[in-house]
C-alpha atoms as a PDB file:
ATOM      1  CA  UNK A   1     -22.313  18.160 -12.482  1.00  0.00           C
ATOM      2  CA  UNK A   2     -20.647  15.947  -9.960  1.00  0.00           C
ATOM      3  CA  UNK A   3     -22.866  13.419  -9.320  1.00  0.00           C
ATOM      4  CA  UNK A   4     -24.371  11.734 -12.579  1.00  0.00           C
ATOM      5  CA  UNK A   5     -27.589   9.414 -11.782  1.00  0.00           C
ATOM      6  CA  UNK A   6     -27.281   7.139  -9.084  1.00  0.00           C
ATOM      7  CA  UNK A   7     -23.822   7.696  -8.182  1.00  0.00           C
ATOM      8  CA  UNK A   8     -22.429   9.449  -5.356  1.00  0.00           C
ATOM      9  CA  UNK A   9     -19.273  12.038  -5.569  1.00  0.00           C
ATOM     10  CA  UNK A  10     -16.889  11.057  -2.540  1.00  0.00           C
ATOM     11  CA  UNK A  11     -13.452  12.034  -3.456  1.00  0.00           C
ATOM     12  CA  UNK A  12     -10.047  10.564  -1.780  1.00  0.00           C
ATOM     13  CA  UNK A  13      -7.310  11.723  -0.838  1.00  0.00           C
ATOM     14  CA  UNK A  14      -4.235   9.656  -1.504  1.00  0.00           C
ATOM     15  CA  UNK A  15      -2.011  11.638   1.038  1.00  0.00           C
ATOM     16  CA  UNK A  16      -4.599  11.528   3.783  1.00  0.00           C
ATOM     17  CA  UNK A  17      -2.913   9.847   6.379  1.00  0.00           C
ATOM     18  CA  UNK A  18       0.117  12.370   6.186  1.00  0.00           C
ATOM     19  CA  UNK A  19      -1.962  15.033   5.775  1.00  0.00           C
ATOM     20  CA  UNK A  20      -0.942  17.786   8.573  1.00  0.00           C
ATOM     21  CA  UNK A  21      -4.357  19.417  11.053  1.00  0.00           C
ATOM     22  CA  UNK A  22      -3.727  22.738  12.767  1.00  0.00           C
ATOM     23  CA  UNK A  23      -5.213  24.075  15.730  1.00  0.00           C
ATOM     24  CA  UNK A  24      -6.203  27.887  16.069  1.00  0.00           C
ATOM     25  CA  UNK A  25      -6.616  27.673  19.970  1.00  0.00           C
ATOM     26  CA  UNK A  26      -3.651  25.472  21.539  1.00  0.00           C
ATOM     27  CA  UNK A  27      -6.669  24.748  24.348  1.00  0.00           C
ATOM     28  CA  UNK A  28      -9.619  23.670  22.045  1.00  0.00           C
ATOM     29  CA  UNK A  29     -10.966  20.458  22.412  1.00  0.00           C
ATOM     30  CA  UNK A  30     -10.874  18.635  19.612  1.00  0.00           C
ATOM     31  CA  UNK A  31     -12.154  15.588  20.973  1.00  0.00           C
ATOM     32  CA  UNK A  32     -10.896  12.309  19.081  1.00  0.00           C
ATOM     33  CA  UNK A  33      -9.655  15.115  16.672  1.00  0.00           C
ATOM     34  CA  UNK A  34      -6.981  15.979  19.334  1.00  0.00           C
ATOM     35  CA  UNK A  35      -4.365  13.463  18.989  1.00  0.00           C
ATOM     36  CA  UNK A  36      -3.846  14.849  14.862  1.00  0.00           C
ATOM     37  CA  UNK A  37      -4.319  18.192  15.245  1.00  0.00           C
ATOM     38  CA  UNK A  38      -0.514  18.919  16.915  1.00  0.00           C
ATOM     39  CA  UNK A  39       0.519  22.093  14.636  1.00  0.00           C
ATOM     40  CA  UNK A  40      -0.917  25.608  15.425  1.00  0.00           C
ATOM     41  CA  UNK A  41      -1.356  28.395  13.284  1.00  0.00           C
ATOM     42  CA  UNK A  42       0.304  31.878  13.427  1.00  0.00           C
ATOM     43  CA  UNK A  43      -2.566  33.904  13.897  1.00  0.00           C
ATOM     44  CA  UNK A  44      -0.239  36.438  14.588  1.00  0.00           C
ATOM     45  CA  UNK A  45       1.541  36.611  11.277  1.00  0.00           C
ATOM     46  CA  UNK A  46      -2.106  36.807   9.862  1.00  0.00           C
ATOM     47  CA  UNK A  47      -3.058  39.205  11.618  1.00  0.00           C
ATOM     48  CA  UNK A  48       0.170  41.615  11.131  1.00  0.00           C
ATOM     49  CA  UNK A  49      -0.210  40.526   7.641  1.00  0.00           C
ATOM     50  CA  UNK A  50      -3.928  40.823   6.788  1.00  0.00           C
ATOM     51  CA  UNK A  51      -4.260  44.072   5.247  1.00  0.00           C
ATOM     52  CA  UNK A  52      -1.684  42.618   2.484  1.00  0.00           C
ATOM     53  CA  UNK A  53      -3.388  39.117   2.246  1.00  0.00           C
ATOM     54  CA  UNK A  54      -6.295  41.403   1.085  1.00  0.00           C
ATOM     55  CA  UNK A  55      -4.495  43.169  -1.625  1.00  0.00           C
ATOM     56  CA  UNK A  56      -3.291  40.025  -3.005  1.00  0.00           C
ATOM     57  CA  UNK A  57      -6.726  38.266  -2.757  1.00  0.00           C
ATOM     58  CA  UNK A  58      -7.744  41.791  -4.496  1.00  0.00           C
ATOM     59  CA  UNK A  59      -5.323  41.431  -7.172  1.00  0.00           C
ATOM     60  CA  UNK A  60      -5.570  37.567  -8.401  1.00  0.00           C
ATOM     61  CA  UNK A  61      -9.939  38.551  -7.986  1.00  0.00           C
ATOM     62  CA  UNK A  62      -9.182  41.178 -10.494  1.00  0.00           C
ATOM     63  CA  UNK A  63      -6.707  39.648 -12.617  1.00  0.00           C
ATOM     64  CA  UNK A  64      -4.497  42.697 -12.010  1.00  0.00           C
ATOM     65  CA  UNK A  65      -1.480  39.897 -12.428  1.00  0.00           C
ATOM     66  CA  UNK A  66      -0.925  36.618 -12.761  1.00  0.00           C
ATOM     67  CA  UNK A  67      -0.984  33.772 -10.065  1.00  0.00           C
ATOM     68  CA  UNK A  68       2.619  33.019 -11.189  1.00  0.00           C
ATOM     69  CA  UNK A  69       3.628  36.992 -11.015  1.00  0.00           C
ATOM     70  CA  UNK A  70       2.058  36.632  -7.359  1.00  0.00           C
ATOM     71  CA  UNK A  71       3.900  33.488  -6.001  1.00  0.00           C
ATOM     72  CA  UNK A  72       7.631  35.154  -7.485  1.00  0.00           C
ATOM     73  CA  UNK A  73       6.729  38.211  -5.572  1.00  0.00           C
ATOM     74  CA  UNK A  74       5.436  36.054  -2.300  1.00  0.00           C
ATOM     75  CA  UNK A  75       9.211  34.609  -2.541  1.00  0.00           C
ATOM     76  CA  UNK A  76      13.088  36.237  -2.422  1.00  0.00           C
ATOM     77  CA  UNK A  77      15.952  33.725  -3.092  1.00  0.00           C
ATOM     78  CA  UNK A  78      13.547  30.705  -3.072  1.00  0.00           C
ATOM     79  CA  UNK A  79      12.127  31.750   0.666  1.00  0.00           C
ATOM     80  CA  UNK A  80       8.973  32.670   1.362  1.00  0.00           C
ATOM     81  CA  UNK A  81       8.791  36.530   2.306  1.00  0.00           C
ATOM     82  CA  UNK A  82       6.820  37.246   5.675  1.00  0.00           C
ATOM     83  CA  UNK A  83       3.723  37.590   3.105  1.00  0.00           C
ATOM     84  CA  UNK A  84       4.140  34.643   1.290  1.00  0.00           C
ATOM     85  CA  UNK A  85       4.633  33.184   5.441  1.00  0.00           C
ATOM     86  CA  UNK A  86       1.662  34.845   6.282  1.00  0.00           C
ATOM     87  CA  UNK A  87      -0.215  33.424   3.121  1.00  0.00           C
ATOM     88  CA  UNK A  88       0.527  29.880   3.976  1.00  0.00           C
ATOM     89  CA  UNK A  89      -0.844  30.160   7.491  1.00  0.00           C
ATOM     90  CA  UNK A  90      -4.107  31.072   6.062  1.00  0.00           C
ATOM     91  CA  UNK A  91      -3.892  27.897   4.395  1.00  0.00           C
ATOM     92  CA  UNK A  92      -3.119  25.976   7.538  1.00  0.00           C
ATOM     93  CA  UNK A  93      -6.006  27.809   9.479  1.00  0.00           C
ATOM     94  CA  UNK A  94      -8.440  26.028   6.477  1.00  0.00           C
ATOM     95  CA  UNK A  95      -7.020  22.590   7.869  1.00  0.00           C
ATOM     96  CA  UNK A  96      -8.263  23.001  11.404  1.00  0.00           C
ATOM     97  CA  UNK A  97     -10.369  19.908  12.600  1.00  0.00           C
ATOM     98  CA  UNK A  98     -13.340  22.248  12.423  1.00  0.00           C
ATOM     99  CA  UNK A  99     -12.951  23.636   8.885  1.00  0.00           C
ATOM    100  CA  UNK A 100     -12.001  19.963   7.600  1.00  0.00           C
ATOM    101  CA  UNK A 101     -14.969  18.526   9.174  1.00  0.00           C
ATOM    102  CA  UNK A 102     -17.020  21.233   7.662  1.00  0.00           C
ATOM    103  CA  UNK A 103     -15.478  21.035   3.971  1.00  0.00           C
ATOM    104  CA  UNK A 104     -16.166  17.035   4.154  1.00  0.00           C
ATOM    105  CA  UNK A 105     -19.883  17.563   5.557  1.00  0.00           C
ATOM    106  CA  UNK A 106     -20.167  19.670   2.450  1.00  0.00           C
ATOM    107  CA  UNK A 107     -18.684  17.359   0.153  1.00  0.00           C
ATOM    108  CA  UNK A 108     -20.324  14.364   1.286  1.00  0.00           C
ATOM    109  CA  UNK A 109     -23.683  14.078  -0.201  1.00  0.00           C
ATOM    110  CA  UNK A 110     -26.527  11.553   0.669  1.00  0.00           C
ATOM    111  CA  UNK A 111     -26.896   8.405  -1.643  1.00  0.00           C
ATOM    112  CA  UNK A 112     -29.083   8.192  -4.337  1.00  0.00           C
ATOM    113  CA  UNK A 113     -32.080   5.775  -4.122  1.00  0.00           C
ATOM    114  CA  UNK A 114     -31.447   2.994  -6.850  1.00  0.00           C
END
């Protein structure tokens, strides 16, 4: 679907080089990873949070609303509410060195012989 014959799907990013990396553990090792990955995640707020983050995963699954209903209830007076918070960390965890490294292993696929 991706890759028609003899061409190779490698996507880029035009924002790469201000693209933000989180760290889950302040002391992992990223190795030559280290020097990007400054911001760490609230696992906290996840955690307080995760029964809720399942609901809402629940309801957009189910199409019990609307993604648009979702994101005006994840926000009061144009401020994320400690869900909508909570939410965006998840996101954040997903740009770890380790998930990003991961999600471009899987993306990356072998060349076609010509």
């Amino acid at each position: 679907m991706f890759c028609p014959p003899f061409n190779t799907f490698s996507p880029r990013f035009a924002d790469l080089p201000d693209r933000s990396y989180f760290r889950l553990d302040p002391r992992a090792d990223y190795g030559p990873l280290n020097e990007v990955a400054r911001h760490r995640v609230n696992t906290q707020l996840i955690v307080d949070q995760w029964d809720d983050i399942c609901r809402v995963a629940g309801t957009l699954h189910t199409r019990a609303a609307t993604a648009s209903q979702v994101i005006r209830s994840l926000q009061r007076a144009g401020q994320p509410t400690t869900l909508g918070r909570a939410i965006a960390e998840v996101g954040c965890a997903a740009r770890t060195p380790r998930c990003s490294l991961r999600a471009s292993r899987t993306i990356s696929l072998p060349n076609r012989p010509e």
